[in-house]
PDB file of N, CA and C in Angstrom:
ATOM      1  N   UNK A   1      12.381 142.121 -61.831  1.00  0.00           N
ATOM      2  CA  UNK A   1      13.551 141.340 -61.451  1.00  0.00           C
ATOM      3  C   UNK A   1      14.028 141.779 -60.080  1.00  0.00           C
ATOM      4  N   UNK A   2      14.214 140.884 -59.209  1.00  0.00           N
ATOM      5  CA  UNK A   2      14.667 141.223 -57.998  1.00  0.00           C
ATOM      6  C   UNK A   2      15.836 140.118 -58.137  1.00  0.00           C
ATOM      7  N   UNK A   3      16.893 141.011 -56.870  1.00  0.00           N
ATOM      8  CA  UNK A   3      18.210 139.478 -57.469  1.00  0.00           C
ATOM      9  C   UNK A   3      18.294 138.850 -55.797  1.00  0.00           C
ATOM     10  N   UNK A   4      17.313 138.196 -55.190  1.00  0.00           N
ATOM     11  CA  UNK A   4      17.143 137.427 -54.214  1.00  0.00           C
ATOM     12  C   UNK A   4      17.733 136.192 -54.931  1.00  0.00           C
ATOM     13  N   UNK A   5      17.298 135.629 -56.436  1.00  0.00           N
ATOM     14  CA  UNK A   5      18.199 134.809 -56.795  1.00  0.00           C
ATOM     15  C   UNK A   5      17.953 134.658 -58.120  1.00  0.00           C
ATOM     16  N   UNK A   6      19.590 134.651 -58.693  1.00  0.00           N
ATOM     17  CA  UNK A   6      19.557 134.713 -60.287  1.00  0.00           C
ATOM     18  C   UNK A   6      20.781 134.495 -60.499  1.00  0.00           C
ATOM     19  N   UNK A   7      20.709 134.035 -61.999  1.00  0.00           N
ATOM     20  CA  UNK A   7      22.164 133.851 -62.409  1.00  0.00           C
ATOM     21  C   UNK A   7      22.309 133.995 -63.703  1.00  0.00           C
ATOM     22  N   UNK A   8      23.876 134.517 -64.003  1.00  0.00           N
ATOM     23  CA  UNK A   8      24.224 134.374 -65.262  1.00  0.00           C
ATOM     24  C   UNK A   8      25.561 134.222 -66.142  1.00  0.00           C
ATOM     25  N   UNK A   9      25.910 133.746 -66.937  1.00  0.00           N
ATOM     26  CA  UNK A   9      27.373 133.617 -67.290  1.00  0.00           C
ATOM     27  C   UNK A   9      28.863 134.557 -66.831  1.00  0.00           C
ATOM     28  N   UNK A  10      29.376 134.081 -66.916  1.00  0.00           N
ATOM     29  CA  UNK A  10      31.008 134.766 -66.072  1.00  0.00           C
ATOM     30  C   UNK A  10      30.859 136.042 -67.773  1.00  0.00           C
ATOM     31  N   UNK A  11      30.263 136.048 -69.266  1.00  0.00           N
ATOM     32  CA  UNK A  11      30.760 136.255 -69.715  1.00  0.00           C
ATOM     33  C   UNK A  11      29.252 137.376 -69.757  1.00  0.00           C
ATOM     34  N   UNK A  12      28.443 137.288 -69.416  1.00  0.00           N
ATOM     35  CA  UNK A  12      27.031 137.895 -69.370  1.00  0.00           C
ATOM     36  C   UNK A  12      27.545 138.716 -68.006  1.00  0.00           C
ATOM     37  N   UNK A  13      27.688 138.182 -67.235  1.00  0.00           N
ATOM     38  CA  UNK A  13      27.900 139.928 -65.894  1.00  0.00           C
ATOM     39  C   UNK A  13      29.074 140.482 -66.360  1.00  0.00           C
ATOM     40  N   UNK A  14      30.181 140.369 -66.890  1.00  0.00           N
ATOM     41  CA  UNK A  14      31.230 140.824 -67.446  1.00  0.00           C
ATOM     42  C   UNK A  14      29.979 142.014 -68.600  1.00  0.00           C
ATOM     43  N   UNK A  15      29.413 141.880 -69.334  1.00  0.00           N
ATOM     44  CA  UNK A  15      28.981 142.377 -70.608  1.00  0.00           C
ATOM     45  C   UNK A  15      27.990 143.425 -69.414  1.00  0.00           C
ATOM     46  N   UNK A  16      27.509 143.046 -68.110  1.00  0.00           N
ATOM     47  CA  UNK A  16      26.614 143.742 -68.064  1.00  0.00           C
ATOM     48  C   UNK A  16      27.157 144.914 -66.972  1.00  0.00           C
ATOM     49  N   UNK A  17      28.311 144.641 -66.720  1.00  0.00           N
ATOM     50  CA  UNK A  17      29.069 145.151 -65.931  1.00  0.00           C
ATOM     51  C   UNK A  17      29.238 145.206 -64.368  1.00  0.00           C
ATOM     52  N   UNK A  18      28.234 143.974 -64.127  1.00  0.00           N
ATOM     53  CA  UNK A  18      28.139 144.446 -62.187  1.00  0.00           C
ATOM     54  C   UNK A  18      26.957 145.152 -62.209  1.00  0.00           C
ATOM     55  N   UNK A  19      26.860 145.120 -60.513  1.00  0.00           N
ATOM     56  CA  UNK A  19      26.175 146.054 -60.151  1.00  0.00           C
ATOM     57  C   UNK A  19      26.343 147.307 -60.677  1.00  0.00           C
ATOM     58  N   UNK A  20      25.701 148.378 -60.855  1.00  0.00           N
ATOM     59  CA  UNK A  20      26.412 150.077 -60.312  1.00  0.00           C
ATOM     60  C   UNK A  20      26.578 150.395 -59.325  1.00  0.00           C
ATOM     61  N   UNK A  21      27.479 151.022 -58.896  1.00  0.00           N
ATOM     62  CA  UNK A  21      27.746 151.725 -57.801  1.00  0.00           C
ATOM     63  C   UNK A  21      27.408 152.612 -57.428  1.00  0.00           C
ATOM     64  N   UNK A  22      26.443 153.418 -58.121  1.00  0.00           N
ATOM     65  CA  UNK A  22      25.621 154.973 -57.901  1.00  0.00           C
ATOM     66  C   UNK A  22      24.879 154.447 -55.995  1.00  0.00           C
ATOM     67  N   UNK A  23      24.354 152.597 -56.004  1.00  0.00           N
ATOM     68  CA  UNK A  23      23.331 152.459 -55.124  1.00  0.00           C
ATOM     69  C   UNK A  23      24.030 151.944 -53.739  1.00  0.00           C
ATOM     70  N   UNK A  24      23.806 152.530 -52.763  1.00  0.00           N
ATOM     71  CA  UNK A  24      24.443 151.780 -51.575  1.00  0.00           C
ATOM     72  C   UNK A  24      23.057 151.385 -50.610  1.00  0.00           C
ATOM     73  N   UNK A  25      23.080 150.332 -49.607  1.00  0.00           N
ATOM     74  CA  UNK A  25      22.140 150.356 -49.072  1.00  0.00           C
ATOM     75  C   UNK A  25      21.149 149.423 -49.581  1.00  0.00           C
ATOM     76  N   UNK A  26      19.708 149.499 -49.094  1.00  0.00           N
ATOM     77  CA  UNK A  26      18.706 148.997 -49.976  1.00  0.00           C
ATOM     78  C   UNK A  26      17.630 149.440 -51.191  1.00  0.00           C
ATOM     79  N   UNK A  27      17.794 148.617 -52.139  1.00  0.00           N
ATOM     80  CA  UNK A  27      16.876 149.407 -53.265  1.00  0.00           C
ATOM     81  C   UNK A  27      17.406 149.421 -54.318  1.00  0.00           C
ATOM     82  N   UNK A  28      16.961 149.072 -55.715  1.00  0.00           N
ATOM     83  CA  UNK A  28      16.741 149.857 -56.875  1.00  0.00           C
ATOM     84  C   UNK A  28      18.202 149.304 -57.453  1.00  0.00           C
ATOM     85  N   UNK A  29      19.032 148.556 -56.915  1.00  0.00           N
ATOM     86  CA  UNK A  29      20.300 148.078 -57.652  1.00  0.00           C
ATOM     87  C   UNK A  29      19.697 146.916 -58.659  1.00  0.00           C
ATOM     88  N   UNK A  30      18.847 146.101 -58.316  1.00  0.00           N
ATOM     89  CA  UNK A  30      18.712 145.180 -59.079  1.00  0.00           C
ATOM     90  C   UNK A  30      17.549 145.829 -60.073  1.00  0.00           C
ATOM     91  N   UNK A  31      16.774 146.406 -59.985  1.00  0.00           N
ATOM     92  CA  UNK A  31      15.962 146.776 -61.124  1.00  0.00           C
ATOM     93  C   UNK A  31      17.051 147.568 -62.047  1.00  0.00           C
ATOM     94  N   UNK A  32      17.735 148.487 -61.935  1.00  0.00           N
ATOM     95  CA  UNK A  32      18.791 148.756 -62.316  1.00  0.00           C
ATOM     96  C   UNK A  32      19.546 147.432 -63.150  1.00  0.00           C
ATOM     97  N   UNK A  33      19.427 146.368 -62.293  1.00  0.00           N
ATOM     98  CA  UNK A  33      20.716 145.527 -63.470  1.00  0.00           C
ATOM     99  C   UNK A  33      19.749 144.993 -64.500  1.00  0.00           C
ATOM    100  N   UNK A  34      18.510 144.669 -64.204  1.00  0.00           N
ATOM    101  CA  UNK A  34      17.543 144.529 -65.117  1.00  0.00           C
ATOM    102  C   UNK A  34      17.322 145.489 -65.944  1.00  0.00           C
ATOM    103  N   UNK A  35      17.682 146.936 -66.016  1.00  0.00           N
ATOM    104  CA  UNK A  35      17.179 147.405 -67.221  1.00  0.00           C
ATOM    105  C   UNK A  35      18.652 147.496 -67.578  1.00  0.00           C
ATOM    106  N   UNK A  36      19.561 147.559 -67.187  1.00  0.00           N
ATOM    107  CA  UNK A  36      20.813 147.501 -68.325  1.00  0.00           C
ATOM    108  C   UNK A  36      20.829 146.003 -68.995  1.00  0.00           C
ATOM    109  N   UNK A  37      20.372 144.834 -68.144  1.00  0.00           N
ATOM    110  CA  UNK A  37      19.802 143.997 -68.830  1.00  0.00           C
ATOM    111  C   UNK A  37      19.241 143.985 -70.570  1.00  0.00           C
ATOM    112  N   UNK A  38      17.891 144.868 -69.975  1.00  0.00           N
ATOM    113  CA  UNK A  38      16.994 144.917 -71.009  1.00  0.00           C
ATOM    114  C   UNK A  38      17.777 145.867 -71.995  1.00  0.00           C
ATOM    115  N   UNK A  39      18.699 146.886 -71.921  1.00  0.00           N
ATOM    116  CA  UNK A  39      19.028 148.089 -72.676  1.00  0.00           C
ATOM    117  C   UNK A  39      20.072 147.327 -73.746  1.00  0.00           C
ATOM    118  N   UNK A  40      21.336 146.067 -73.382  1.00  0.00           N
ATOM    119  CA  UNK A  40      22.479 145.538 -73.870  1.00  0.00           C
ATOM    120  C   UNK A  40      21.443 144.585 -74.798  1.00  0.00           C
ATOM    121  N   UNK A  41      19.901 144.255 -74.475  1.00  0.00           N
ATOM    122  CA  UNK A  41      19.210 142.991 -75.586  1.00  0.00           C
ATOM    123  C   UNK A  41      19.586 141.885 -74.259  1.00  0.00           C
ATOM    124  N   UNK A  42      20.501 141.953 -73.754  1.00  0.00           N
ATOM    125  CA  UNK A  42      20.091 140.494 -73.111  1.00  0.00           C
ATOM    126  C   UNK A  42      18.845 139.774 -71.851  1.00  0.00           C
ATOM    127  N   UNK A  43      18.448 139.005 -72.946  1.00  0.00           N
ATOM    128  CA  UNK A  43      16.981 138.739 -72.393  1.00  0.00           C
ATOM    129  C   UNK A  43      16.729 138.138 -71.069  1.00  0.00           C
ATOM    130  N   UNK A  44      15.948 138.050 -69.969  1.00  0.00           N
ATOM    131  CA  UNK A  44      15.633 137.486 -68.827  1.00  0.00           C
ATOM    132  C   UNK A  44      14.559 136.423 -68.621  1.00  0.00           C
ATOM    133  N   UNK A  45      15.353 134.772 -68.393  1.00  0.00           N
ATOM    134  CA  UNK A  45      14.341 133.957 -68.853  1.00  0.00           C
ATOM    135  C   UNK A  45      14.175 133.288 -67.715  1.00  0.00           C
ATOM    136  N   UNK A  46      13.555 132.401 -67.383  1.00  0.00           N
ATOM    137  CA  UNK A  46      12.436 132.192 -65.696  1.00  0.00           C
ATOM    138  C   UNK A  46      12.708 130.517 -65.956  1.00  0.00           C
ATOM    139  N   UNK A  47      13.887 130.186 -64.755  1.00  0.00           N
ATOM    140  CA  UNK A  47      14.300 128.238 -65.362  1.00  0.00           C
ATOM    141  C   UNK A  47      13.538 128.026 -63.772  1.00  0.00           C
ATOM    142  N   UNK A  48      12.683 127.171 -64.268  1.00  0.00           N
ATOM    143  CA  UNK A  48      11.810 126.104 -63.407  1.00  0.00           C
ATOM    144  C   UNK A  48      12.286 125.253 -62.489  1.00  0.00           C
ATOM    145  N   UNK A  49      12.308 125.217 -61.395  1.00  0.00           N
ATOM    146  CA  UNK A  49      12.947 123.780 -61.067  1.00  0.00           C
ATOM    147  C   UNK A  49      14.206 124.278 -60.356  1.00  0.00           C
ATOM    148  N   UNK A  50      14.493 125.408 -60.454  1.00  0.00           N
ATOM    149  CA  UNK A  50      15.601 125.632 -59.779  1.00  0.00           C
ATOM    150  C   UNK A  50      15.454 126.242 -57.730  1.00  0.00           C
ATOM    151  N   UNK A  51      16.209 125.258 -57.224  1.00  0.00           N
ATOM    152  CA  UNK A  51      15.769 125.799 -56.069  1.00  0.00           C
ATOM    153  C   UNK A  51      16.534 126.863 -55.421  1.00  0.00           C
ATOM    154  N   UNK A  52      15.894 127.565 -54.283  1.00  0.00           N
ATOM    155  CA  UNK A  52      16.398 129.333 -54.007  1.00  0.00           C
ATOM    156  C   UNK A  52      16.296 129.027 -52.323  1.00  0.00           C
ATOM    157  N   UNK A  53      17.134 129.661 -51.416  1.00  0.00           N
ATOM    158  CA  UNK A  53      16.790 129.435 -50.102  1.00  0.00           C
ATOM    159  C   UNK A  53      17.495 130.730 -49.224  1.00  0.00           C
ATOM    160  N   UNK A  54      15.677 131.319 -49.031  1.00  0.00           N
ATOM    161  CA  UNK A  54      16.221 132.764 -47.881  1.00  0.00           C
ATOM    162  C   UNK A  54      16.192 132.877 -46.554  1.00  0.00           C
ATOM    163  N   UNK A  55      16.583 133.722 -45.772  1.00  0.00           N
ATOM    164  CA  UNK A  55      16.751 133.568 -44.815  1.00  0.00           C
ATOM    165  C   UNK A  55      15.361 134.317 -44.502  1.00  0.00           C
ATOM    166  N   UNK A  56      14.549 133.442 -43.592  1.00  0.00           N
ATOM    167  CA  UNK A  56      13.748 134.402 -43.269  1.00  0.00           C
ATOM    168  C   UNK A  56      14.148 135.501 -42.131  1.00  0.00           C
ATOM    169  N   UNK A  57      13.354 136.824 -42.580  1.00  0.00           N
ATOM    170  CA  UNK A  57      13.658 138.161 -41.880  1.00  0.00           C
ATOM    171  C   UNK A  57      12.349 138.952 -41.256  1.00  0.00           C
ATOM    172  N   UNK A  58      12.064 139.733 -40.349  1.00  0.00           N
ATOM    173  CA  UNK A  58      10.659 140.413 -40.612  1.00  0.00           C
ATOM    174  C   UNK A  58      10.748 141.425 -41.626  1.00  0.00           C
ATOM    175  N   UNK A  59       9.265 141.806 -42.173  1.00  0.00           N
ATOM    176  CA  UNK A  59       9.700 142.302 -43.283  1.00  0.00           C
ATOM    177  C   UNK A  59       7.872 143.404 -42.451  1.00  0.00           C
ATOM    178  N   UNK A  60       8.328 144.696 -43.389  1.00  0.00           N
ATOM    179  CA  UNK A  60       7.294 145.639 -43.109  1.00  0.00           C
ATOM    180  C   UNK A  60       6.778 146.094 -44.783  1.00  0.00           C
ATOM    181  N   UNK A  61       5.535 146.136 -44.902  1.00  0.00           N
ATOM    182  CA  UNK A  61       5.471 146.957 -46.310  1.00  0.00           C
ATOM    183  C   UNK A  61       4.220 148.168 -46.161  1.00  0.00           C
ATOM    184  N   UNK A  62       4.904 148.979 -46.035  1.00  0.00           N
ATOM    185  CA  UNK A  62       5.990 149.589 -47.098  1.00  0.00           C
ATOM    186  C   UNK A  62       7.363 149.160 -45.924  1.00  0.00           C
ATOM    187  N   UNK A  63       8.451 149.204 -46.766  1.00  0.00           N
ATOM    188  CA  UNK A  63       9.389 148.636 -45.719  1.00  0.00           C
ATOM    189  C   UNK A  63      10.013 149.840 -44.998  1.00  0.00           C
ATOM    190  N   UNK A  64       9.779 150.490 -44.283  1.00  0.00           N
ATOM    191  CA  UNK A  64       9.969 151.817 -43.313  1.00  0.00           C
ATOM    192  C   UNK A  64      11.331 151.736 -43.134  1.00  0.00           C
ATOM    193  N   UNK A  65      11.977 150.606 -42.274  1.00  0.00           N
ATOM    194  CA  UNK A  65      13.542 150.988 -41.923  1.00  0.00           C
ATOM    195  C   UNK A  65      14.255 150.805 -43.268  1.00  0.00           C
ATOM    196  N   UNK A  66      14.366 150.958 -44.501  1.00  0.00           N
ATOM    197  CA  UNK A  66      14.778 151.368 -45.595  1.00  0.00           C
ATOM    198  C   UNK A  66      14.447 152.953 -46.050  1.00  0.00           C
ATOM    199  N   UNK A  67      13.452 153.367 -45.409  1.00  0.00           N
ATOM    200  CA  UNK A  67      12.871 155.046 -46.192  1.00  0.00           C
ATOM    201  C   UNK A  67      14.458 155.549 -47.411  1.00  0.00           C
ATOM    202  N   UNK A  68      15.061 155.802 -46.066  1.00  0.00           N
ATOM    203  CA  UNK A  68      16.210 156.476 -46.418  1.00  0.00           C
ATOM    204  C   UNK A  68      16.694 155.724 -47.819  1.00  0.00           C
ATOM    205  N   UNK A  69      16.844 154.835 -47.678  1.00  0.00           N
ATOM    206  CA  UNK A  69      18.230 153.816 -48.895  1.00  0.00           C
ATOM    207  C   UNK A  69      16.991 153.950 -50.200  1.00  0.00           C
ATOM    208  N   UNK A  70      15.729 154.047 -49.901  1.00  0.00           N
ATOM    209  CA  UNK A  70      15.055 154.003 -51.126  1.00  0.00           C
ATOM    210  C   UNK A  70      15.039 155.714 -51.873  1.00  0.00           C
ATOM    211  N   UNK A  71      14.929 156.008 -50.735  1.00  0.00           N
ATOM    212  CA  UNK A  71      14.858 157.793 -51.465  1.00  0.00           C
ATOM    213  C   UNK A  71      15.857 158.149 -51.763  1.00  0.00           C
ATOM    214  N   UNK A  72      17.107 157.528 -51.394  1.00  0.00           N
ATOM    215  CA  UNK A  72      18.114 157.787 -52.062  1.00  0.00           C
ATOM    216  C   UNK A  72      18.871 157.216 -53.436  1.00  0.00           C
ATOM    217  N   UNK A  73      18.808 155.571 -53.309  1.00  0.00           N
ATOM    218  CA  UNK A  73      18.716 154.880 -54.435  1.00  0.00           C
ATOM    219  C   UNK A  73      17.669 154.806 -55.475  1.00  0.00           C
ATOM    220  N   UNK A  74      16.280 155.464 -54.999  1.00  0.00           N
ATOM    221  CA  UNK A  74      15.102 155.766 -56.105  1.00  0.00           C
ATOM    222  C   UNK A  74      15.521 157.159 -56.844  1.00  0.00           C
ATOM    223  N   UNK A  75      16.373 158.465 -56.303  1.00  0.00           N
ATOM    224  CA  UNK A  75      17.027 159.386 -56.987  1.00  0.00           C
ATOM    225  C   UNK A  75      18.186 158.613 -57.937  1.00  0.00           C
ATOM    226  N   UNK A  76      18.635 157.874 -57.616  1.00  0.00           N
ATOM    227  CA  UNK A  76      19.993 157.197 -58.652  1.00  0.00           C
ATOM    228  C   UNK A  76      19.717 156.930 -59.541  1.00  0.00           C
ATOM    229  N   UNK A  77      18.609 155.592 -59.748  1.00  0.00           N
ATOM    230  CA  UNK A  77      17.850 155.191 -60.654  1.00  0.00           C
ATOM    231  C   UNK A  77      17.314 156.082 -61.139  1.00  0.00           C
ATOM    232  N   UNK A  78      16.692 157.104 -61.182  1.00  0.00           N
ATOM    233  CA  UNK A  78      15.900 158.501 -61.523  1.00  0.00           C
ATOM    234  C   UNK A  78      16.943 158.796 -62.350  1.00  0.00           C
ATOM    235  N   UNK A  79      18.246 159.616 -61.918  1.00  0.00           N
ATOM    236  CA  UNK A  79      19.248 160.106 -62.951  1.00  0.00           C
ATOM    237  C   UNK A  79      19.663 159.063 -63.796  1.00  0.00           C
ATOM    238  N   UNK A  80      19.394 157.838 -63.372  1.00  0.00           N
ATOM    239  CA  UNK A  80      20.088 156.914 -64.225  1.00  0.00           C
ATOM    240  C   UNK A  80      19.196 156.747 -65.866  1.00  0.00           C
ATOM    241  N   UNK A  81      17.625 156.110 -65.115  1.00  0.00           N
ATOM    242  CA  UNK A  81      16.910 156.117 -66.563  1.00  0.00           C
ATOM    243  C   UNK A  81      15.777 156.948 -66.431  1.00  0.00           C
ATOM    244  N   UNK A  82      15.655 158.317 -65.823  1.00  0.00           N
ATOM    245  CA  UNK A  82      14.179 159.257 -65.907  1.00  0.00           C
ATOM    246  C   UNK A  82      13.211 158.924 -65.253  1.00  0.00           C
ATOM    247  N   UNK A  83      13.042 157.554 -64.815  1.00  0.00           N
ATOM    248  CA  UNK A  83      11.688 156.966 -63.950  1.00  0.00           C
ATOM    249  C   UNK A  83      11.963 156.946 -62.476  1.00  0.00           C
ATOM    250  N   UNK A  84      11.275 156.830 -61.734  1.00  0.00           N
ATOM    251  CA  UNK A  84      11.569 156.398 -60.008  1.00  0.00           C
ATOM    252  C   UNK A  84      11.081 154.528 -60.492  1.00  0.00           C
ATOM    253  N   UNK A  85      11.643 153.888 -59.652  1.00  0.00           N
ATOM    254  CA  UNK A  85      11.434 152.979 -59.508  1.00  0.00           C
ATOM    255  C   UNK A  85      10.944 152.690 -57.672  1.00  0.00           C
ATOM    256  N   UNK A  86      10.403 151.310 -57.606  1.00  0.00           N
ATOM    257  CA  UNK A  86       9.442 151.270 -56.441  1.00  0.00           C
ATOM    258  C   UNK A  86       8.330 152.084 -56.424  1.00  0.00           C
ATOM    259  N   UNK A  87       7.659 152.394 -57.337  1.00  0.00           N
ATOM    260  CA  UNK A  87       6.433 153.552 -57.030  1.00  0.00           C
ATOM    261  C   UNK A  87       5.253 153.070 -56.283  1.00  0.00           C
ATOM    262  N   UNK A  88       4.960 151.830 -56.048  1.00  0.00           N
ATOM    263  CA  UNK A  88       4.206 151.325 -54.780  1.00  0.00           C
ATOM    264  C   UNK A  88       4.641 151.649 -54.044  1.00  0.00           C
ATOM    265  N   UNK A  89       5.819 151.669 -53.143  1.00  0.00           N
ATOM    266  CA  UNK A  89       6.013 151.719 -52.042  1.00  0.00           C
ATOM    267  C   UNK A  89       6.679 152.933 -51.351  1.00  0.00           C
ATOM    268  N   UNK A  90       6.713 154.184 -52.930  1.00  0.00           N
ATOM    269  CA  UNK A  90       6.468 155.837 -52.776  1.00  0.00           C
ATOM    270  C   UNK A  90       5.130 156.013 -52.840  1.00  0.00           C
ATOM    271  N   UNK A  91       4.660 155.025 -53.161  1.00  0.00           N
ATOM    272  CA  UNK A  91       3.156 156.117 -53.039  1.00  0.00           C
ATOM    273  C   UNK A  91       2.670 155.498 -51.668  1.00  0.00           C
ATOM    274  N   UNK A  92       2.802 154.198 -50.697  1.00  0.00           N
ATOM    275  CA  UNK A  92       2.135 154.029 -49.687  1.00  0.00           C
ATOM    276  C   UNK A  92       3.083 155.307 -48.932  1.00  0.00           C
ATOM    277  N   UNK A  93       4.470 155.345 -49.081  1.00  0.00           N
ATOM    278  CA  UNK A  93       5.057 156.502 -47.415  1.00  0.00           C
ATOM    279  C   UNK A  93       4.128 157.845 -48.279  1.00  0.00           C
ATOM    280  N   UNK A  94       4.236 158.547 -49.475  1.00  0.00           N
ATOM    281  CA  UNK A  94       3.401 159.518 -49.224  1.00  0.00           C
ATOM    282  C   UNK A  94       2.013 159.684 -49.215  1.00  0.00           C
ATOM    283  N   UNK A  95       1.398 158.138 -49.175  1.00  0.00           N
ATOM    284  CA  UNK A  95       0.116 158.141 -48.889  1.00  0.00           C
ATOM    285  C   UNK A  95      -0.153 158.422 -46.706  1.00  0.00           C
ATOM    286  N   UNK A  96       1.527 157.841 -46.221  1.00  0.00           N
ATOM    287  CA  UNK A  96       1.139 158.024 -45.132  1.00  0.00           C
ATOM    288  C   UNK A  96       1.405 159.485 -44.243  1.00  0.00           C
ATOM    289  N   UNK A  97       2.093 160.354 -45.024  1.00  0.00           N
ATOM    290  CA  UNK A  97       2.550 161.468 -44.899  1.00  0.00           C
ATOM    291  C   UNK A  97       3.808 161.407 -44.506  1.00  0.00           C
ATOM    292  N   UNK A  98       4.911 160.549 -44.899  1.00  0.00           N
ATOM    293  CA  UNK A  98       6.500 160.395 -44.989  1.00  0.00           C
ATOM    294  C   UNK A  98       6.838 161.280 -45.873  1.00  0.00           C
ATOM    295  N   UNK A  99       6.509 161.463 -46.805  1.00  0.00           N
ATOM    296  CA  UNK A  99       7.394 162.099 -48.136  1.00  0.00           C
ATOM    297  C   UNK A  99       6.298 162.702 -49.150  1.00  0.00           C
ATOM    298  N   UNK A 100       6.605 163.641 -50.030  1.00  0.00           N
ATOM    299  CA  UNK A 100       6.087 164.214 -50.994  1.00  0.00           C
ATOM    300  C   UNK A 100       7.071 164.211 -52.491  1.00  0.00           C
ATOM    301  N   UNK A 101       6.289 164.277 -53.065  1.00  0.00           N
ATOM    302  CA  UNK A 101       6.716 164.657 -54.454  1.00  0.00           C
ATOM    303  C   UNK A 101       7.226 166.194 -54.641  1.00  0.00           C
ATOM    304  N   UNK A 102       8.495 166.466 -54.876  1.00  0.00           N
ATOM    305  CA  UNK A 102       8.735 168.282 -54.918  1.00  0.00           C
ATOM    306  C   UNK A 102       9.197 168.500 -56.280  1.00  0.00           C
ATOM    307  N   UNK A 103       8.383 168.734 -57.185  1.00  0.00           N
ATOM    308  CA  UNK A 103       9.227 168.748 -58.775  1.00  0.00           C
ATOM    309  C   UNK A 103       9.286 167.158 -59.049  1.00  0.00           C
ATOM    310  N   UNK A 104      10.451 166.835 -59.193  1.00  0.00           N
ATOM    311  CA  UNK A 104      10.553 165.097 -59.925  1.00  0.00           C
ATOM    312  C   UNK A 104      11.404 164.728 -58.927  1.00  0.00           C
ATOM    313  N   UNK A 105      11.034 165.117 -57.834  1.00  0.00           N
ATOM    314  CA  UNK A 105      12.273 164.742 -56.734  1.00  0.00           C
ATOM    315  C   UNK A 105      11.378 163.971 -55.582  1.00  0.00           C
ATOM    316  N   UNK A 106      11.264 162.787 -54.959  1.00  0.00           N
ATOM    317  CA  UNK A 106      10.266 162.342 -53.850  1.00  0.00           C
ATOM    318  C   UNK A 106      11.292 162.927 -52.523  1.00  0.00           C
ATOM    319  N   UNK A 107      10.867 163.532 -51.499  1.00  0.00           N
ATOM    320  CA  UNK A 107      11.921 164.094 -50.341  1.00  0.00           C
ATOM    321  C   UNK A 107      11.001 163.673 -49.144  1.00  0.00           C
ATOM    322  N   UNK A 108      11.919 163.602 -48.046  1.00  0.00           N
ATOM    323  CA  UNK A 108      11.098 163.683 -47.047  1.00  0.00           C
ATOM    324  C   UNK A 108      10.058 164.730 -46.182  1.00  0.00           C
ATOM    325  N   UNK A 109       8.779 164.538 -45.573  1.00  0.00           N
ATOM    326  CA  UNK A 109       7.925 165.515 -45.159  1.00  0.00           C
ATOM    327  C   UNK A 109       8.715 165.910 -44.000  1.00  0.00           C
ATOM    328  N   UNK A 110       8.480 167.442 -43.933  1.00  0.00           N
ATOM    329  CA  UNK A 110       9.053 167.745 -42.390  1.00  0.00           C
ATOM    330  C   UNK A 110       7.947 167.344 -41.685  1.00  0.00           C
ATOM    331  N   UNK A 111       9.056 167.397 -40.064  1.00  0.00           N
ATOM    332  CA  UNK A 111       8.027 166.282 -39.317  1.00  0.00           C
ATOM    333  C   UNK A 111       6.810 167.517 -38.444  1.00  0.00           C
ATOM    334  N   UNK A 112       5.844 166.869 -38.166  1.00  0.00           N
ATOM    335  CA  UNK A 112       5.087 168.154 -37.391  1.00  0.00           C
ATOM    336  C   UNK A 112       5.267 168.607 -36.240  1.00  0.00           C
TER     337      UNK A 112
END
């Protein structure tokens, strides 16, 4: 679930509470509302036909000028439910030598 676009009852985000606020920045808020989603039972269903309109942006992947908002919002989500979330796009920065794994913590590499 990404929330580029979605919707749901005045009485369903009330139940699901919002965003959290643990996340600032980019990253990991909406997988986040998806698993409190999934945790309250309320299910996520895919309506056809509905149209969505983004702005196009350049986009990098792995997306680099985020590093920061992900390693920080991928720790939130971490304390939140035990997993990192985005693990594609932790494993391309420490495939490129950005970051390592230290314990259950992804941090940044010092630079050389």
């Amino acid at each position: 679930f990404w929330s580029l676009s979605f919707a749901v009852t005045a009485a369903t985000w009330e139940r699901l509470g919002g965003f959290h606020d643990a996340y600032e920045g980019y990253g990991a808020e909406d997988t986040d509302l998806a698993w409190t989603a999934r945790a309250a039972g309320i299910p996520l269903v895919w309506t056809g036909g509905a149209d969505a309109y983004h702005q196009w942006h350049p986009v990098s992947s792995p997306p680099w000028q985020h590093l920061d908002d992900i390693l920080r919002n991928g720790a939130a989500f971490h304390r939140r439910w035990g997993v990192w979330p985005m693990g594609g796009w932790l494993e391309a920065f420490a495939a490129a030598g950005a970051i390592e794994l230290r314990g259950a913590t992804w941090v940044r590499r010092p630079s050389a």
